[in-house]
PDB file of N, CA and C in Angstrom:
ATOM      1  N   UNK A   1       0.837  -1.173   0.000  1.00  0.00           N
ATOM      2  CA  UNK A   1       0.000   0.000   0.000  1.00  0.00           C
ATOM      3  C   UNK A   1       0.887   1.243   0.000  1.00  0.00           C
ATOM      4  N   UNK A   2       0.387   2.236  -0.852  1.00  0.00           N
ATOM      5  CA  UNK A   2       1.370   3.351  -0.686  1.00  0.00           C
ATOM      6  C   UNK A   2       0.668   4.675  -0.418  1.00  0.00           C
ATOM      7  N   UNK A   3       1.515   4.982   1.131  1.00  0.00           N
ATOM      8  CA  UNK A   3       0.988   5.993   2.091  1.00  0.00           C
ATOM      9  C   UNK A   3       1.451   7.429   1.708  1.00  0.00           C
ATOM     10  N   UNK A   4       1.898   7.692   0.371  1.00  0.00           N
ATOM     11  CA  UNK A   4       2.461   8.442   0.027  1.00  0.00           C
ATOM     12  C   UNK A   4       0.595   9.525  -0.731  1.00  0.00           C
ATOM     13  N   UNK A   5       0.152   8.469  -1.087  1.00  0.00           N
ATOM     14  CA  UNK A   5      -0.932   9.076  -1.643  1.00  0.00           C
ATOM     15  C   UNK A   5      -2.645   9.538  -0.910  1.00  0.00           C
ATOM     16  N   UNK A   6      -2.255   8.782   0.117  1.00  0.00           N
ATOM     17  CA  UNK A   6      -3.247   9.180   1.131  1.00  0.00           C
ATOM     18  C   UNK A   6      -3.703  10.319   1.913  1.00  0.00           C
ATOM     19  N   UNK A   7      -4.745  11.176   2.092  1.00  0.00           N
ATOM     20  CA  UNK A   7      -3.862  11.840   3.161  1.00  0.00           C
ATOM     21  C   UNK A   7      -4.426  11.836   4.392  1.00  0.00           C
ATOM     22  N   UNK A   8      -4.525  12.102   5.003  1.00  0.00           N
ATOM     23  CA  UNK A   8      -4.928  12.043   6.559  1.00  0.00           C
ATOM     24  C   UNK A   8      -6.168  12.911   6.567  1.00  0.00           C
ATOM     25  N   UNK A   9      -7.261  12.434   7.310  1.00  0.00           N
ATOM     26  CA  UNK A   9      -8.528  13.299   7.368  1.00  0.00           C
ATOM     27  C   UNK A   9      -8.260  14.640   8.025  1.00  0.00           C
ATOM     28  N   UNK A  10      -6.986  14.654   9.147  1.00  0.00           N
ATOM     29  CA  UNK A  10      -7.041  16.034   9.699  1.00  0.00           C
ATOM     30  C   UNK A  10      -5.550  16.125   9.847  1.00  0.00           C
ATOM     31  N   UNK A  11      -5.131  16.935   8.984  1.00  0.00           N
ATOM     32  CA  UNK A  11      -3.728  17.587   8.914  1.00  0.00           C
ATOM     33  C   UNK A  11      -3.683  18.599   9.814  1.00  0.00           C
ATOM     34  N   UNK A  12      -2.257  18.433  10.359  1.00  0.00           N
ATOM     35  CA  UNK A  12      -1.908  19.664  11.221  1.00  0.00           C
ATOM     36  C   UNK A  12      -0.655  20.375  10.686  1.00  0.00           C
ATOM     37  N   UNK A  13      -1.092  21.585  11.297  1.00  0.00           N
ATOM     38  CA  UNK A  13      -0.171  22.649  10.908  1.00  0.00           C
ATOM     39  C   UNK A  13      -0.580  23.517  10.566  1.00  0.00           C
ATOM     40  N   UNK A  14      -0.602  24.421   8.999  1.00  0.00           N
ATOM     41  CA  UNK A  14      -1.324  25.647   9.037  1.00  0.00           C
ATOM     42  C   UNK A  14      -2.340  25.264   7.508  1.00  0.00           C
ATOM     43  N   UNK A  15      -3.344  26.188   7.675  1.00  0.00           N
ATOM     44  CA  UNK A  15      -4.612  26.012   6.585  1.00  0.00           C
ATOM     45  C   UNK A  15      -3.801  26.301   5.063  1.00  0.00           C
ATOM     46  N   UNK A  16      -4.277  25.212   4.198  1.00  0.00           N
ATOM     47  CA  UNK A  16      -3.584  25.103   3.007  1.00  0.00           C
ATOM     48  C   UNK A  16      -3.880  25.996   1.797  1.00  0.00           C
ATOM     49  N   UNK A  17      -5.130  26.692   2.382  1.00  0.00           N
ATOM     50  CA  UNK A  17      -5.752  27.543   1.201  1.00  0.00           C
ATOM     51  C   UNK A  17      -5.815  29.277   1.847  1.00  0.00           C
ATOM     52  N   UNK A  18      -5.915  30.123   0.889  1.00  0.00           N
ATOM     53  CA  UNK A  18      -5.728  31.795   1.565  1.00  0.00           C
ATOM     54  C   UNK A  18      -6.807  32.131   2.552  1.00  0.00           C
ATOM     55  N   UNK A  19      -8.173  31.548   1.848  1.00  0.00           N
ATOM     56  CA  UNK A  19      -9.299  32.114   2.510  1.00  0.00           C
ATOM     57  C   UNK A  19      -9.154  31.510   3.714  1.00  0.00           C
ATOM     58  N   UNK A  20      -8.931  29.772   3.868  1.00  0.00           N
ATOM     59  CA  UNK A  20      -8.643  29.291   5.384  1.00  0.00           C
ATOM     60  C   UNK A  20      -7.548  29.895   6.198  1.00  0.00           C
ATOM     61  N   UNK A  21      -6.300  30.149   5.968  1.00  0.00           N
ATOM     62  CA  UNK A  21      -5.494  31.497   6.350  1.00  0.00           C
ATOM     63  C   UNK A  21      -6.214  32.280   7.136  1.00  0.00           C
ATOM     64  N   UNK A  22      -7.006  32.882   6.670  1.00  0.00           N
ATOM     65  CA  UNK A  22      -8.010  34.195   6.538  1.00  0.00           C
ATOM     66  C   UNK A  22      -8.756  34.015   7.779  1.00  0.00           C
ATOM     67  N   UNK A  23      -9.705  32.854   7.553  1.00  0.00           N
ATOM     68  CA  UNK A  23     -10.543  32.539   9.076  1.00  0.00           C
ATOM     69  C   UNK A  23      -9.331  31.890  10.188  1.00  0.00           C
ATOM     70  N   UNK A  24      -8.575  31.323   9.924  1.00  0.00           N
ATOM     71  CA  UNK A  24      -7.822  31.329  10.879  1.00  0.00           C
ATOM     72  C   UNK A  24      -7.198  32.417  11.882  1.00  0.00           C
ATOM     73  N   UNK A  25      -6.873  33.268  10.919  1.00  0.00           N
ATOM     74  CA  UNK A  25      -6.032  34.694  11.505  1.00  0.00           C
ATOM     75  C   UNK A  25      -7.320  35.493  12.763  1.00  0.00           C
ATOM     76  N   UNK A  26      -8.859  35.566  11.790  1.00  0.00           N
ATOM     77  CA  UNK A  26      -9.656  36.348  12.389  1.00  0.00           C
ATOM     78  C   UNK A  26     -10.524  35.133  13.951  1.00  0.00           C
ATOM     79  N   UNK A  27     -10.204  34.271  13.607  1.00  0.00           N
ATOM     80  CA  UNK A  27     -10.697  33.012  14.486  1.00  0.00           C
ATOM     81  C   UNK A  27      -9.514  33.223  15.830  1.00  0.00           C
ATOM     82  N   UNK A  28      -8.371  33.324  15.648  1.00  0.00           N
ATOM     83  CA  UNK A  28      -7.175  33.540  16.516  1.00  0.00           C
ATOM     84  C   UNK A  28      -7.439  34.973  17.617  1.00  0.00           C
ATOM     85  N   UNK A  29      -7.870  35.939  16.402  1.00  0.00           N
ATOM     86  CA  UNK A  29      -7.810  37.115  17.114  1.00  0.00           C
ATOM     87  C   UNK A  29      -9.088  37.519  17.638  1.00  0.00           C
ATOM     88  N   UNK A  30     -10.433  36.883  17.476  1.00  0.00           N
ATOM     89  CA  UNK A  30     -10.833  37.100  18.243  1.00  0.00           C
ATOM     90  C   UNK A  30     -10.800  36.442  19.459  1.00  0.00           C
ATOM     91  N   UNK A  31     -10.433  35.181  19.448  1.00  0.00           N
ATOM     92  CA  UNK A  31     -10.427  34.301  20.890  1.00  0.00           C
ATOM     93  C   UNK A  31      -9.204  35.279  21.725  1.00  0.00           C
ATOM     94  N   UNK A  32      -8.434  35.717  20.768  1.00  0.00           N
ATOM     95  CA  UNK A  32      -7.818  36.837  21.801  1.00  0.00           C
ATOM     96  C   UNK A  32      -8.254  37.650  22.611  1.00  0.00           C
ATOM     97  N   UNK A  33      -9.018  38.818  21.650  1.00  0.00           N
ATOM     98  CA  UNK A  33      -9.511  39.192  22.241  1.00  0.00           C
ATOM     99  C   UNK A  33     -10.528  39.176  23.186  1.00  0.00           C
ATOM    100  N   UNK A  34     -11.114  37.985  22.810  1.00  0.00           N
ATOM    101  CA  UNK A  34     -12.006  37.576  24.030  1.00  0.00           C
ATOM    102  C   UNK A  34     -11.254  37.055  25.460  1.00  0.00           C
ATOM    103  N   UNK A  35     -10.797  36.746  25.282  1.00  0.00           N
ATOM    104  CA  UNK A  35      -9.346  36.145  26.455  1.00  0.00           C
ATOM    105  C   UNK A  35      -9.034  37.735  26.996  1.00  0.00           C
ATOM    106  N   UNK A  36      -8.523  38.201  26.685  1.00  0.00           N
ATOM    107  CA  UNK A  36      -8.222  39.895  27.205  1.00  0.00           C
ATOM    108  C   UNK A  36      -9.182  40.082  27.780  1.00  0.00           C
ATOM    109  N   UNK A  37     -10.566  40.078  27.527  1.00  0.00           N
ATOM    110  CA  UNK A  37     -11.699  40.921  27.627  1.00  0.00           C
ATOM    111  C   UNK A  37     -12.121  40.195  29.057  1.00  0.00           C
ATOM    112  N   UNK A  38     -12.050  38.508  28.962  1.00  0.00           N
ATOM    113  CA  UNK A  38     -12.723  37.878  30.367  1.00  0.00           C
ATOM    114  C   UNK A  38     -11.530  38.253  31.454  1.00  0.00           C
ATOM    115  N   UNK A  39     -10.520  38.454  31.246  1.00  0.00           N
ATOM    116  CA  UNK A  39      -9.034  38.794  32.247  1.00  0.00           C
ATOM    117  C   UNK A  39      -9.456  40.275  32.661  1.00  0.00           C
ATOM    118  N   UNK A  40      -9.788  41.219  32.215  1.00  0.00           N
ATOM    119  CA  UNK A  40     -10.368  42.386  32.485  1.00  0.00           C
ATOM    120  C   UNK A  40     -11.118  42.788  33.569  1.00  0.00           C
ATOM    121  N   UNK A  41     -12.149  41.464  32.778  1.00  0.00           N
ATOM    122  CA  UNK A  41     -13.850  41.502  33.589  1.00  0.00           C
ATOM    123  C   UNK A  41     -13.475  40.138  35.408  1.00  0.00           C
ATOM    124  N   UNK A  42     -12.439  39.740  35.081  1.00  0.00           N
ATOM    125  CA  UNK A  42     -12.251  39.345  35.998  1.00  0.00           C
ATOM    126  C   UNK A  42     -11.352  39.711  37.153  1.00  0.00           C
ATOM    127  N   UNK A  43     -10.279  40.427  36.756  1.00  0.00           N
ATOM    128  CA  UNK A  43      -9.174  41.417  37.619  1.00  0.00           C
ATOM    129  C   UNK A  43     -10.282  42.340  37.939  1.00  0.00           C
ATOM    130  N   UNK A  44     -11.125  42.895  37.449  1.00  0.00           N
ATOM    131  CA  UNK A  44     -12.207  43.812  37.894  1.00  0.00           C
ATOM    132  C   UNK A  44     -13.286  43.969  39.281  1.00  0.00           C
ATOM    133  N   UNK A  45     -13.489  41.737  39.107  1.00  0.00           N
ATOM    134  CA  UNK A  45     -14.300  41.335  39.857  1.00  0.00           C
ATOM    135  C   UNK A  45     -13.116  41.144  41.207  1.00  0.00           C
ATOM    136  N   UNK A  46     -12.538  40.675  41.220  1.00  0.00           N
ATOM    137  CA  UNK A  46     -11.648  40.415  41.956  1.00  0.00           C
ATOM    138  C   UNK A  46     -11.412  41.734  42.885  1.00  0.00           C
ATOM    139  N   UNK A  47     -11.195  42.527  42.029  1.00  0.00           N
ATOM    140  CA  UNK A  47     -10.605  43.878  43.053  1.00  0.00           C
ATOM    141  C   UNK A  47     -11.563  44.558  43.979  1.00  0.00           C
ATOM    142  N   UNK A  48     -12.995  44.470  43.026  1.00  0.00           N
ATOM    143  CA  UNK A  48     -14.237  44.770  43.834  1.00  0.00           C
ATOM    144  C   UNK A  48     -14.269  44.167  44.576  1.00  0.00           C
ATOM    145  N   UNK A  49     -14.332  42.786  44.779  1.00  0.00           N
ATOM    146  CA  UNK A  49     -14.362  42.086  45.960  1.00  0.00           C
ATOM    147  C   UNK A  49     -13.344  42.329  47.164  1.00  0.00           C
ATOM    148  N   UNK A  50     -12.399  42.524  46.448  1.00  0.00           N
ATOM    149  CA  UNK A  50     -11.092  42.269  47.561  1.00  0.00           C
ATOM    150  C   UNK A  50     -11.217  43.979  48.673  1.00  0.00           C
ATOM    151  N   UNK A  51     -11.765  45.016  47.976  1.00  0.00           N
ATOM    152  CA  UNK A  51     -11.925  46.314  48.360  1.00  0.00           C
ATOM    153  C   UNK A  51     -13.299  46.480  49.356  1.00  0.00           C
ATOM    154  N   UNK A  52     -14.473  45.784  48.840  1.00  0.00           N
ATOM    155  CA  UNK A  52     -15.471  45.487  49.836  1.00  0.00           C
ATOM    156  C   UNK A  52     -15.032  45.046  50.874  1.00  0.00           C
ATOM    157  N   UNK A  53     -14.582  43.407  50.508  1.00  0.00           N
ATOM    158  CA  UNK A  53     -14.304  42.996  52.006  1.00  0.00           C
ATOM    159  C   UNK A  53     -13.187  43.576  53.137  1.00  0.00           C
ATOM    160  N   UNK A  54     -12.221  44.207  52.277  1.00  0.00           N
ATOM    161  CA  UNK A  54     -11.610  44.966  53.402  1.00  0.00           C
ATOM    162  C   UNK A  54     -12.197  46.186  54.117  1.00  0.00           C
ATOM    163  N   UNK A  55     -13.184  46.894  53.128  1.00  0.00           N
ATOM    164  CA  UNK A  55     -14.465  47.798  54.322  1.00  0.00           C
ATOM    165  C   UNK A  55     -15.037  47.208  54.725  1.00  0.00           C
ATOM    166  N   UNK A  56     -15.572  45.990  54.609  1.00  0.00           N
ATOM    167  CA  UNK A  56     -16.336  45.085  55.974  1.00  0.00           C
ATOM    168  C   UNK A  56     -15.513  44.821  57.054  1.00  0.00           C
ATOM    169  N   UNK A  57     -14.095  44.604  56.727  1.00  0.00           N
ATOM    170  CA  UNK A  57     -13.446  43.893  57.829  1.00  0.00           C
ATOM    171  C   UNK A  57     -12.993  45.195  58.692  1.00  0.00           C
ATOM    172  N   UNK A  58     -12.992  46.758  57.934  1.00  0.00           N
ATOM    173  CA  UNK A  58     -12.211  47.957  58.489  1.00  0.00           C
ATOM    174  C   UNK A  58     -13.544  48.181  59.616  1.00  0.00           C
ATOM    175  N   UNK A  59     -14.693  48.003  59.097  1.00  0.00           N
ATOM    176  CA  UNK A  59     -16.320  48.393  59.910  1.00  0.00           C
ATOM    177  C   UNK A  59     -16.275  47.627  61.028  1.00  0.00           C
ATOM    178  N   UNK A  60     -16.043  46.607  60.649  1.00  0.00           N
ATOM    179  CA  UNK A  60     -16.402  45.444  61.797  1.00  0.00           C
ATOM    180  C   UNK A  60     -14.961  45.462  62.989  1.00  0.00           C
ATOM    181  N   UNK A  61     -13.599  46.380  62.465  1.00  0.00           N
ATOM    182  CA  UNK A  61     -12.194  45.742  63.792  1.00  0.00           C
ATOM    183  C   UNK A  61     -13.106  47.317  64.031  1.00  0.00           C
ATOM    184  N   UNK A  62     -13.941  48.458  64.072  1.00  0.00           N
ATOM    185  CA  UNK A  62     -13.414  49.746  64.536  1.00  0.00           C
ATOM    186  C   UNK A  62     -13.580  49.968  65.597  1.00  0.00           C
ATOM    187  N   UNK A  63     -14.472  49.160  66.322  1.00  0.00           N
ATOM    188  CA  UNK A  63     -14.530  48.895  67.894  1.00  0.00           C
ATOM    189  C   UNK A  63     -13.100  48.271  68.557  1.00  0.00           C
ATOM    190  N   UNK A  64     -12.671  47.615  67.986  1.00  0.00           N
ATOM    191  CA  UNK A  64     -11.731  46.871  68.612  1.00  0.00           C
ATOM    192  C   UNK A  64     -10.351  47.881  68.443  1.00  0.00           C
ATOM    193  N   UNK A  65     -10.223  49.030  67.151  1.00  0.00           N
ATOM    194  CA  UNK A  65      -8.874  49.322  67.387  1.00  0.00           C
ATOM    195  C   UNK A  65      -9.471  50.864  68.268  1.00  0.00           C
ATOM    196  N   UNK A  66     -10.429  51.479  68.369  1.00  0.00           N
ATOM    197  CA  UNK A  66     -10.583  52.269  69.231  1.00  0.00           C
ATOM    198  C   UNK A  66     -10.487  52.115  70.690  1.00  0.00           C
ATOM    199  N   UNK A  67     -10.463  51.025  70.727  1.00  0.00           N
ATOM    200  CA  UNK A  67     -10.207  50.257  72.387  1.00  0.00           C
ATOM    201  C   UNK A  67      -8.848  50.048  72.493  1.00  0.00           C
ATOM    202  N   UNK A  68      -8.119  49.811  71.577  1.00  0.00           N
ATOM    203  CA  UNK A  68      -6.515  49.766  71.585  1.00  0.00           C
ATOM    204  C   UNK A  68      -5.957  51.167  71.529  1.00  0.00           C
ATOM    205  N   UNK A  69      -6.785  52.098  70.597  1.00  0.00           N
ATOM    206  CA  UNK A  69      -6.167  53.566  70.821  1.00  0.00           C
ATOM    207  C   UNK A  69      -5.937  54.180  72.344  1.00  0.00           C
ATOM    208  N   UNK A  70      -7.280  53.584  73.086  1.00  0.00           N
ATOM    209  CA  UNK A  70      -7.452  54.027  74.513  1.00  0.00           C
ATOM    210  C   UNK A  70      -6.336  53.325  75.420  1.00  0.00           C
ATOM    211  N   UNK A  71      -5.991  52.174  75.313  1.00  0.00           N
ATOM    212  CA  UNK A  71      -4.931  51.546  75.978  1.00  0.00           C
ATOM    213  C   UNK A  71      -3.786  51.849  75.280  1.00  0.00           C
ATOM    214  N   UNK A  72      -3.412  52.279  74.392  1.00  0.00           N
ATOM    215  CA  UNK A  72      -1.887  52.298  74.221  1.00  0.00           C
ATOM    216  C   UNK A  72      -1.890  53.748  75.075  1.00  0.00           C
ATOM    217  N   UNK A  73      -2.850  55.158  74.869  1.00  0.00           N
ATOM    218  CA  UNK A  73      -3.016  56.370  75.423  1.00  0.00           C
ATOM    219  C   UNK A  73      -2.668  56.132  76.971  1.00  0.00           C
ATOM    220  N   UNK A  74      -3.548  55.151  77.208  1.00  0.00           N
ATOM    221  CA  UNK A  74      -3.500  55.300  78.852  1.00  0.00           C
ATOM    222  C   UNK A  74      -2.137  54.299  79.316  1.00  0.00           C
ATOM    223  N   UNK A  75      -1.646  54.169  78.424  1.00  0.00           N
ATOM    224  CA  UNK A  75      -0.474  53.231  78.625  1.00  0.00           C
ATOM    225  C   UNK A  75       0.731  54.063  78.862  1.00  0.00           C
ATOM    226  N   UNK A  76       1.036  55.035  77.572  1.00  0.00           N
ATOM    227  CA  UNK A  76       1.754  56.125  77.931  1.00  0.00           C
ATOM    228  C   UNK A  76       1.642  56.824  78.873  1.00  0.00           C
ATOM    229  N   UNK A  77       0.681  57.123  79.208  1.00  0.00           N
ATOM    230  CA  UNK A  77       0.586  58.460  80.355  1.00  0.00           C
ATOM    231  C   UNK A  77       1.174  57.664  81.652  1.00  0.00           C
ATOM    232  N   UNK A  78       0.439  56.439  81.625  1.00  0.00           N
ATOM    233  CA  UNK A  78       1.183  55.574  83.264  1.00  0.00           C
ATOM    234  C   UNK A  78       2.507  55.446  82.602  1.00  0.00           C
ATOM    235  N   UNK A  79       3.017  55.148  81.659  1.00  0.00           N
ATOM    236  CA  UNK A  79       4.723  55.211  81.607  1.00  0.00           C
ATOM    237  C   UNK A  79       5.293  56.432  81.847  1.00  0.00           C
ATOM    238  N   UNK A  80       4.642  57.323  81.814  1.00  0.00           N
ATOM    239  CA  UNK A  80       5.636  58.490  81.859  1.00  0.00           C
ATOM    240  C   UNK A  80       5.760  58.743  83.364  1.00  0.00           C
ATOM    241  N   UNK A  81       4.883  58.378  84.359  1.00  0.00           N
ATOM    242  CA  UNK A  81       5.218  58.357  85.772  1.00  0.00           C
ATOM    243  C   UNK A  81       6.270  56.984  86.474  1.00  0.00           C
ATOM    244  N   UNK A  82       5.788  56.005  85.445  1.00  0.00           N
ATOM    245  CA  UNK A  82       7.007  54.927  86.121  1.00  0.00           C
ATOM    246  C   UNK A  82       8.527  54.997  85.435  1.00  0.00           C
ATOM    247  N   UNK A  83       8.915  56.084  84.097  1.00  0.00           N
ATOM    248  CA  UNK A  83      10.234  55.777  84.112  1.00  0.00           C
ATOM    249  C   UNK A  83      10.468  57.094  84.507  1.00  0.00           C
ATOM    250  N   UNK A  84       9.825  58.078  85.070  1.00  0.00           N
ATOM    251  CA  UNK A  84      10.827  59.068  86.230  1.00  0.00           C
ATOM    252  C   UNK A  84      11.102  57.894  87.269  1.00  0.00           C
ATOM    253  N   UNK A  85      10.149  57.404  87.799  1.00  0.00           N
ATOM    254  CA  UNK A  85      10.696  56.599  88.828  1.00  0.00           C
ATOM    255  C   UNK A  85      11.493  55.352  88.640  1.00  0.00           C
ATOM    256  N   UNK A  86      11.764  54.713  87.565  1.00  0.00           N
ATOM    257  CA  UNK A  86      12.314  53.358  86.981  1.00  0.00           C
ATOM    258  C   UNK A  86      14.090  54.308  86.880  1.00  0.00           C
ATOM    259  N   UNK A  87      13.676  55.678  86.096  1.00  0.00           N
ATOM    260  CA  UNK A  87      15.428  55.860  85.780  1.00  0.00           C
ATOM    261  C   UNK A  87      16.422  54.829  84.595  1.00  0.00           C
ATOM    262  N   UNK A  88      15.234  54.306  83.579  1.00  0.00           N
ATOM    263  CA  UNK A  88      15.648  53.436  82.674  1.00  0.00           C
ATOM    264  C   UNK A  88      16.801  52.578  83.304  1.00  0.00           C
ATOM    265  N   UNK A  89      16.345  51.784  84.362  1.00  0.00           N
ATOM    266  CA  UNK A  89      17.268  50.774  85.063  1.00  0.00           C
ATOM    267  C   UNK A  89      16.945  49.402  84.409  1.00  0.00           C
ATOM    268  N   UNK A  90      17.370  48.455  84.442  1.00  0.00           N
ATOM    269  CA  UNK A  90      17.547  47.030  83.629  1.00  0.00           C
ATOM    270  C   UNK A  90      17.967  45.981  84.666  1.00  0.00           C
ATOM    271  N   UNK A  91      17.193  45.018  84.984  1.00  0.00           N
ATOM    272  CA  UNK A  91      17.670  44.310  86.400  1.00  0.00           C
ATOM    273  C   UNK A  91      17.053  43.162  85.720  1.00  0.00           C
ATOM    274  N   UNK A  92      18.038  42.470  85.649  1.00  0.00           N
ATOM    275  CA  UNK A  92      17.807  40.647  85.285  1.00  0.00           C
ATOM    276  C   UNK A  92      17.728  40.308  86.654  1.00  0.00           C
ATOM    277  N   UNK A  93      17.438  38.612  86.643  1.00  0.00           N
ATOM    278  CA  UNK A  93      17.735  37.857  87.581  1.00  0.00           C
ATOM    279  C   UNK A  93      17.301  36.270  87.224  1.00  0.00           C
ATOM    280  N   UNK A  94      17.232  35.715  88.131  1.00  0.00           N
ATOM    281  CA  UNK A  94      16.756  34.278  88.753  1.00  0.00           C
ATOM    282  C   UNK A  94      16.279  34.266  89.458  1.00  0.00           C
ATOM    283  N   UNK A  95      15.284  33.383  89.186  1.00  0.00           N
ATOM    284  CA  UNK A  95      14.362  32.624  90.348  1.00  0.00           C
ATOM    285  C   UNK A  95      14.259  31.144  90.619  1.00  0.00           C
ATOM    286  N   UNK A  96      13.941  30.649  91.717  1.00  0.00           N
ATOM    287  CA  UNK A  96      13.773  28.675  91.867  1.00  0.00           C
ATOM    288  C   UNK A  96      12.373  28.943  92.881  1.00  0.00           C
ATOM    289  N   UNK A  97      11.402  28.388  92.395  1.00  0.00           N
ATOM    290  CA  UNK A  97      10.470  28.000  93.272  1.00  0.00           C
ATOM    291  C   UNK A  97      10.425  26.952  93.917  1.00  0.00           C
ATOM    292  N   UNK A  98      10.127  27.268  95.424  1.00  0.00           N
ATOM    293  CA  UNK A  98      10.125  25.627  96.292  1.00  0.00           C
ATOM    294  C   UNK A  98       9.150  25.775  96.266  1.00  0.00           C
ATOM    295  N   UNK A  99       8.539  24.755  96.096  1.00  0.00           N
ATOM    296  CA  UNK A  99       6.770  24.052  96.322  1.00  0.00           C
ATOM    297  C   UNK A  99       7.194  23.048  97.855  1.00  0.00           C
ATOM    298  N   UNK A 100       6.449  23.180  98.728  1.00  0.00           N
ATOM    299  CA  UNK A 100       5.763  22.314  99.481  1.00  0.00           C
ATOM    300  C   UNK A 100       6.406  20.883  99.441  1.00  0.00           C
ATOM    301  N   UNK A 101       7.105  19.848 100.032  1.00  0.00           N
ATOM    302  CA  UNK A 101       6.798  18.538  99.864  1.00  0.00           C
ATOM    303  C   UNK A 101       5.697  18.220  99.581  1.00  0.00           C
ATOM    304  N   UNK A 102       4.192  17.856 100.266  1.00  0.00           N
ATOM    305  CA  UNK A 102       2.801  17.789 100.111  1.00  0.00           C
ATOM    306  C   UNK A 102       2.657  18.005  98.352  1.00  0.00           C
ATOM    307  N   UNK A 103       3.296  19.084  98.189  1.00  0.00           N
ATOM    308  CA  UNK A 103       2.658  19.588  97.149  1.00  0.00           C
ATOM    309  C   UNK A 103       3.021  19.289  95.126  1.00  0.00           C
ATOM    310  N   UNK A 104       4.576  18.099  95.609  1.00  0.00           N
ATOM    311  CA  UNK A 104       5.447  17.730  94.759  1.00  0.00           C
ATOM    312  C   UNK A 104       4.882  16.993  94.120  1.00  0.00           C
ATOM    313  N   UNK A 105       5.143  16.863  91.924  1.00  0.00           N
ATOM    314  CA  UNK A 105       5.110  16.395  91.507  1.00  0.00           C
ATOM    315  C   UNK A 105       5.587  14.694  91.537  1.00  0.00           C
ATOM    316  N   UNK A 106       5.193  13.440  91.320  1.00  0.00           N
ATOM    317  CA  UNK A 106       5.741  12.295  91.380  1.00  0.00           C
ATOM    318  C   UNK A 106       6.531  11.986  93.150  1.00  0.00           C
TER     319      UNK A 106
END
């Protein structure tokens, strides 16, 4: 048998005639552009989302960092009376706790 004369129902590679060329080129470019267009519509969706939920999440901590504004405030003001009295001093040490006989592990 000679396979020289046959040809294959679906050749690959590029369209053998101008006009197939033709729909190829405009077949290419629009799936392009459609590809661009859903990347768009989707970086779009994405960002909306990602921007909402961080004003839900900014609505929902504002109780919680206004309660931290008040403690770091009232935090300073009591520091500023304990390092007149501290004198930025630095004191390590050690400790050993005796527990009790009664009160010993094993």
């Amino acid at each position: 048998m000679d396979n020289t004369r046959q040809n294959p129902p679906f050749k690959q590679g590029t369209p053998s005639g101008p006009l197939a060329k033709v729909v190829a080129f405009v077949l290419s470019a629009t799936f392009l552009v459609l590809a661009f267009m859903f990347s768009l519509v989707a970086l779009a969706v994405v960002a909306v989302v990602g921007v909402l939920l961080g004003g839900w999440l900014w609505w929902k901590t504002r109780a919680l960092r206004k309660q931290m504004k008040q403690m770091r405030e009232a935090q300073q003001m009591g520091q500023g009376e304990e390092q007149a009295a501290r004198n930025n001093q630095v004191i390590e040490g050690e400790f050993i706790r005796e527990v009790p006989p009664g009160q010993r592990l094993g």
